[in-house]
N, C-alpha and C. Protein backbone atom coordinates (compact mmCIF):
# COMPACT_ATOMS: atom_id res chain seq x y z
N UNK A 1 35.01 5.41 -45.12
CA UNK A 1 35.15 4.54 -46.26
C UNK A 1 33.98 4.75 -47.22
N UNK A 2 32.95 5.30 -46.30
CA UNK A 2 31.79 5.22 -47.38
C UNK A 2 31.68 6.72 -48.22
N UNK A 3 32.06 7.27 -47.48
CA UNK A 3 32.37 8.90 -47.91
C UNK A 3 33.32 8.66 -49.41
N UNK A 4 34.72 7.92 -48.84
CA UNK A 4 35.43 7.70 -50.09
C UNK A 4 34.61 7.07 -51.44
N UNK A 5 34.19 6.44 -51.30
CA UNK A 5 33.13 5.51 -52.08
C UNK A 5 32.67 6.14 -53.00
N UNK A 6 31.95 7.61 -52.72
CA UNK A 6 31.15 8.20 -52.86
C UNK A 6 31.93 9.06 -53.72
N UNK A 7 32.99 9.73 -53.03
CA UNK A 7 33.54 10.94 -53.38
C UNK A 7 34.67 10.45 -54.87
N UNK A 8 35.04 9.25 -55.05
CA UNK A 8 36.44 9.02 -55.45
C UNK A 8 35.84 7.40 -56.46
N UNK A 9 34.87 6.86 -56.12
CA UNK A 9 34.74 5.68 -57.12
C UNK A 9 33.49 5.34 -57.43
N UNK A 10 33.39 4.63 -58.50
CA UNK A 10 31.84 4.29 -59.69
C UNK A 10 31.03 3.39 -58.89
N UNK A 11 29.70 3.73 -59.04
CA UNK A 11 28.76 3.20 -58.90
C UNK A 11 28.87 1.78 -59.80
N UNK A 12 28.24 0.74 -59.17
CA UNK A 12 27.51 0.75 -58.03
C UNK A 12 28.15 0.62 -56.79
N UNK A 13 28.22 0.79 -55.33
CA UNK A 13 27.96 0.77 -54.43
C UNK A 13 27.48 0.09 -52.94
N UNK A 14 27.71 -0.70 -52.61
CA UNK A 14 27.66 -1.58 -51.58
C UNK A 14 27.92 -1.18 -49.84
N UNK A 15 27.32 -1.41 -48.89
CA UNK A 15 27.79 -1.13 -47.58
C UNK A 15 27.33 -2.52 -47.08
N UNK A 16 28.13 -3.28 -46.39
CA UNK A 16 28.14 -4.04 -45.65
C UNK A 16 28.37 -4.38 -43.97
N UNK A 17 27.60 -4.86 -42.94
CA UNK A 17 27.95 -4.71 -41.57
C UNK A 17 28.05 -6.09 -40.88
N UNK A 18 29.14 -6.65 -40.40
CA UNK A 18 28.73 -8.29 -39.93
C UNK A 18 29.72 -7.51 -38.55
N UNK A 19 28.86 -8.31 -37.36
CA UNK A 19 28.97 -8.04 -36.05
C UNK A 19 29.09 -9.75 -35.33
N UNK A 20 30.36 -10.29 -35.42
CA UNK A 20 30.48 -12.06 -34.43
C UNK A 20 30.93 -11.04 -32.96
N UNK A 21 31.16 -12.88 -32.57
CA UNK A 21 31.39 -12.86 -31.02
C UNK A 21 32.83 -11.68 -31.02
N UNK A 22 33.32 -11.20 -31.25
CA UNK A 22 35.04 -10.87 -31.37
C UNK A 22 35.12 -9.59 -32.49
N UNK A 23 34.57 -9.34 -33.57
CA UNK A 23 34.66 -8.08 -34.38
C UNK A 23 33.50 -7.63 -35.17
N UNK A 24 33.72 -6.64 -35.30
CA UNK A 24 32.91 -5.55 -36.37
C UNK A 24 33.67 -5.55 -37.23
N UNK A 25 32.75 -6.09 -38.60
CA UNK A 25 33.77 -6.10 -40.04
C UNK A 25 32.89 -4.91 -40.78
N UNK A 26 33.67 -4.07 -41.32
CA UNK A 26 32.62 -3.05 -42.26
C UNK A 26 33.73 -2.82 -43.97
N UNK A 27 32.33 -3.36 -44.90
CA UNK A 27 33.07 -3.27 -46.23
C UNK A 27 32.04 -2.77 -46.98
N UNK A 28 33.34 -1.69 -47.93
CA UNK A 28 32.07 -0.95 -48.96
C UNK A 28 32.78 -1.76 -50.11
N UNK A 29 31.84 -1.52 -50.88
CA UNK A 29 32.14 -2.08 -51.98
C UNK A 29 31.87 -0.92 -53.14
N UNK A 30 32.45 -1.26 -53.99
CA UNK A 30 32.60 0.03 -55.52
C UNK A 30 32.90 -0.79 -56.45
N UNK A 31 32.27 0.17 -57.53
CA UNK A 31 32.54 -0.46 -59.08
C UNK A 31 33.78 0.02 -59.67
N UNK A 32 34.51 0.96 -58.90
CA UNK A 32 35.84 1.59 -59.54
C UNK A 32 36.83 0.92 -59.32
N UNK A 33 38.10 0.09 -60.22
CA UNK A 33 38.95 -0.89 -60.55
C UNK A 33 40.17 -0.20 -59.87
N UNK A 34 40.17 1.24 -59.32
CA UNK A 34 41.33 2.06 -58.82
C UNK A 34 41.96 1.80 -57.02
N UNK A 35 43.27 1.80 -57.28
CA UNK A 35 43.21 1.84 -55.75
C UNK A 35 42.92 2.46 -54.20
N UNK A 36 42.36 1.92 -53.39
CA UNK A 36 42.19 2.86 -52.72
C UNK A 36 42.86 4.40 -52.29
N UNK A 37 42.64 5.16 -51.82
CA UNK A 37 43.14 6.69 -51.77
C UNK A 37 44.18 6.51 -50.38
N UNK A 38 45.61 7.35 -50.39
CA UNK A 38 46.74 7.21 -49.41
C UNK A 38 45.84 7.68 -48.22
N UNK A 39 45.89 6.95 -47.03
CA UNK A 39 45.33 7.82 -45.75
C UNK A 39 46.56 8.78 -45.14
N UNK A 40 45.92 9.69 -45.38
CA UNK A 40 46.12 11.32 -44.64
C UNK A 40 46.55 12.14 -46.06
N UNK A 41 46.48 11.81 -47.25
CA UNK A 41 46.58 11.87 -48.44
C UNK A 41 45.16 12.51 -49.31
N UNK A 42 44.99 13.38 -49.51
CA UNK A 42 43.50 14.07 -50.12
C UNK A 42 43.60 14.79 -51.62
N UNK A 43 43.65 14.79 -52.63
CA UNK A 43 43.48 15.60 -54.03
C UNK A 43 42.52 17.10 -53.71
N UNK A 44 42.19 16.88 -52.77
CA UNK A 44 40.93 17.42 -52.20
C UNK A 44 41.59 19.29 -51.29
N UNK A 45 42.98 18.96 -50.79
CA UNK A 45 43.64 19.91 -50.08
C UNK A 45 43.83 19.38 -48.25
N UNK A 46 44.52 20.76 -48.17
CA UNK A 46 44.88 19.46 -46.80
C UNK A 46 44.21 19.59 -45.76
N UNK A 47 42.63 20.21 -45.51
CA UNK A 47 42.08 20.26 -44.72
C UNK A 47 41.25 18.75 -45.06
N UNK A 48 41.48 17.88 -46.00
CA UNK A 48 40.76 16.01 -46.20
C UNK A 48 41.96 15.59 -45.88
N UNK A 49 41.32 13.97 -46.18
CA UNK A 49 42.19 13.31 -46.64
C UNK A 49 42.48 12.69 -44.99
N UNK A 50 41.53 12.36 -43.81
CA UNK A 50 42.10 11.85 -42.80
C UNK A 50 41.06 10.91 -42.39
N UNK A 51 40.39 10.77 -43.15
CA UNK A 51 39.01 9.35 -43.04
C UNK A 51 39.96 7.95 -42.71
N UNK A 52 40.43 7.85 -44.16
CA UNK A 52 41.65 6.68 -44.31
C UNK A 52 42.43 6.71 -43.22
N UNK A 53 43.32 8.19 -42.64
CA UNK A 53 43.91 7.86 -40.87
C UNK A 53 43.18 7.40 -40.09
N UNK A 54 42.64 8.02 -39.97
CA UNK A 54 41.62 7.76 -38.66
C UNK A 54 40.65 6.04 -38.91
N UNK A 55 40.32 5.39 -39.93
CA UNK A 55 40.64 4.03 -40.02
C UNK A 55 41.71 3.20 -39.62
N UNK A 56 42.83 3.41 -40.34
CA UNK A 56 44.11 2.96 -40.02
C UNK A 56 44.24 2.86 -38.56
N UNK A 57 44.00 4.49 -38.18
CA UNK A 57 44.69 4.35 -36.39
C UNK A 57 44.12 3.46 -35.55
N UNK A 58 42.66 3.08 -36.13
CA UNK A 58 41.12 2.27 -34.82
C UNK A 58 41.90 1.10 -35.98
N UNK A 59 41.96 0.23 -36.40
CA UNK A 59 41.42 -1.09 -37.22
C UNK A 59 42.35 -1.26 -38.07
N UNK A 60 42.20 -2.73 -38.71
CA UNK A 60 42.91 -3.17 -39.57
C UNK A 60 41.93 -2.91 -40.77
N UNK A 61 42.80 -2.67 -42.26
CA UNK A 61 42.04 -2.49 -43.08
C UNK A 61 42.69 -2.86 -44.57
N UNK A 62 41.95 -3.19 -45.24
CA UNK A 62 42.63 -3.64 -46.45
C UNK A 62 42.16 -3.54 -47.36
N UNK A 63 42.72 -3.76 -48.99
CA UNK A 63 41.52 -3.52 -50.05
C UNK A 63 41.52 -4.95 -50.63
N UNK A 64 40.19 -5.76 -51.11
CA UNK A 64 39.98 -7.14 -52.07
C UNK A 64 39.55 -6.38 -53.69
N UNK A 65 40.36 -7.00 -54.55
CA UNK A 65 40.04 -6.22 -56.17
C UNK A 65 38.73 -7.65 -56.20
N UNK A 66 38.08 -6.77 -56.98
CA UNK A 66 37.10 -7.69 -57.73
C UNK A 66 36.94 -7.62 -59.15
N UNK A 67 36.35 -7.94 -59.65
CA UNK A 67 36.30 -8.55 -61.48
C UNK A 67 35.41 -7.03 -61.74
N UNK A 68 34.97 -6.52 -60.99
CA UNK A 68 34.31 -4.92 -61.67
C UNK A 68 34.54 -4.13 -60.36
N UNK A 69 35.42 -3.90 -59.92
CA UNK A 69 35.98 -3.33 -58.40
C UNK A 69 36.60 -3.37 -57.45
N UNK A 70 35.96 -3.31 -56.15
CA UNK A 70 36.95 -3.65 -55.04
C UNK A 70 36.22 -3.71 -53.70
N UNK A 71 36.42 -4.22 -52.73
CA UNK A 71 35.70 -3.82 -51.65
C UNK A 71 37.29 -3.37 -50.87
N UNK A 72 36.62 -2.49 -50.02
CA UNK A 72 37.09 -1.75 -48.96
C UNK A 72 37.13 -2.07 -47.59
N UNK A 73 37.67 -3.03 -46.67
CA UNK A 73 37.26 -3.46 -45.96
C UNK A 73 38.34 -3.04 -44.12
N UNK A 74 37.15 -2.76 -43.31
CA UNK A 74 38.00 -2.36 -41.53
C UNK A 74 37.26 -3.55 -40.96
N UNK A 75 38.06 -4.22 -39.83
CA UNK A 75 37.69 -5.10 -38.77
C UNK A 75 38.11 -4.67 -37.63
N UNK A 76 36.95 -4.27 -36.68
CA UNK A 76 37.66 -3.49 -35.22
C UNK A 76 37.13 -4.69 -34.06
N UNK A 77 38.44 -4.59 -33.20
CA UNK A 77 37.64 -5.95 -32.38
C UNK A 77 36.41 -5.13 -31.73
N UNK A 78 35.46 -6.11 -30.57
CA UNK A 78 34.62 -5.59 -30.15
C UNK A 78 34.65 -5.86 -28.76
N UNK A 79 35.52 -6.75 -28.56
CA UNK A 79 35.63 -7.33 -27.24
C UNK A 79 36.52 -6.94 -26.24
């Protein structure tokens, strides 16, 4: 997610880590208003484009729009 971040949307930039009794939540955050990128899906060719799978397959994941972006957000249990 943070790779995407990097590779695909505007600064600024955010990484976030909260660890409770029950999950690992991890959210990036970006200044780019675009939607996240298809997982297994790459502009890039088809040796990318499997960050987003390989999220999907471990975790739930979703995108929140914000007023200058979006965060990016996986919750994997821990327990």
């Amino acid at each position: 997610m943070v790779t995407n971040a990097l590779e695909h949307a505007a600064a600024p930039r955010r990484v976030r880590v909260v660890l409770d009794v029950a999950d690992l939540r991890i959210e990036v955050e970006d200044g780019s208003p675009d939607e996240p990128l298809t997982p297994g899906v790459s502009r890039f060719g088809a040796f990318r484009g499997r960050g987003l799978a390989l999220v999907e397959a471990l975790a739930r994941w979703g995108t929140i729009r914000r007023a200058a972006g979006k965060t990016v957000w996986a919750t994997l249990a821990v327990a």
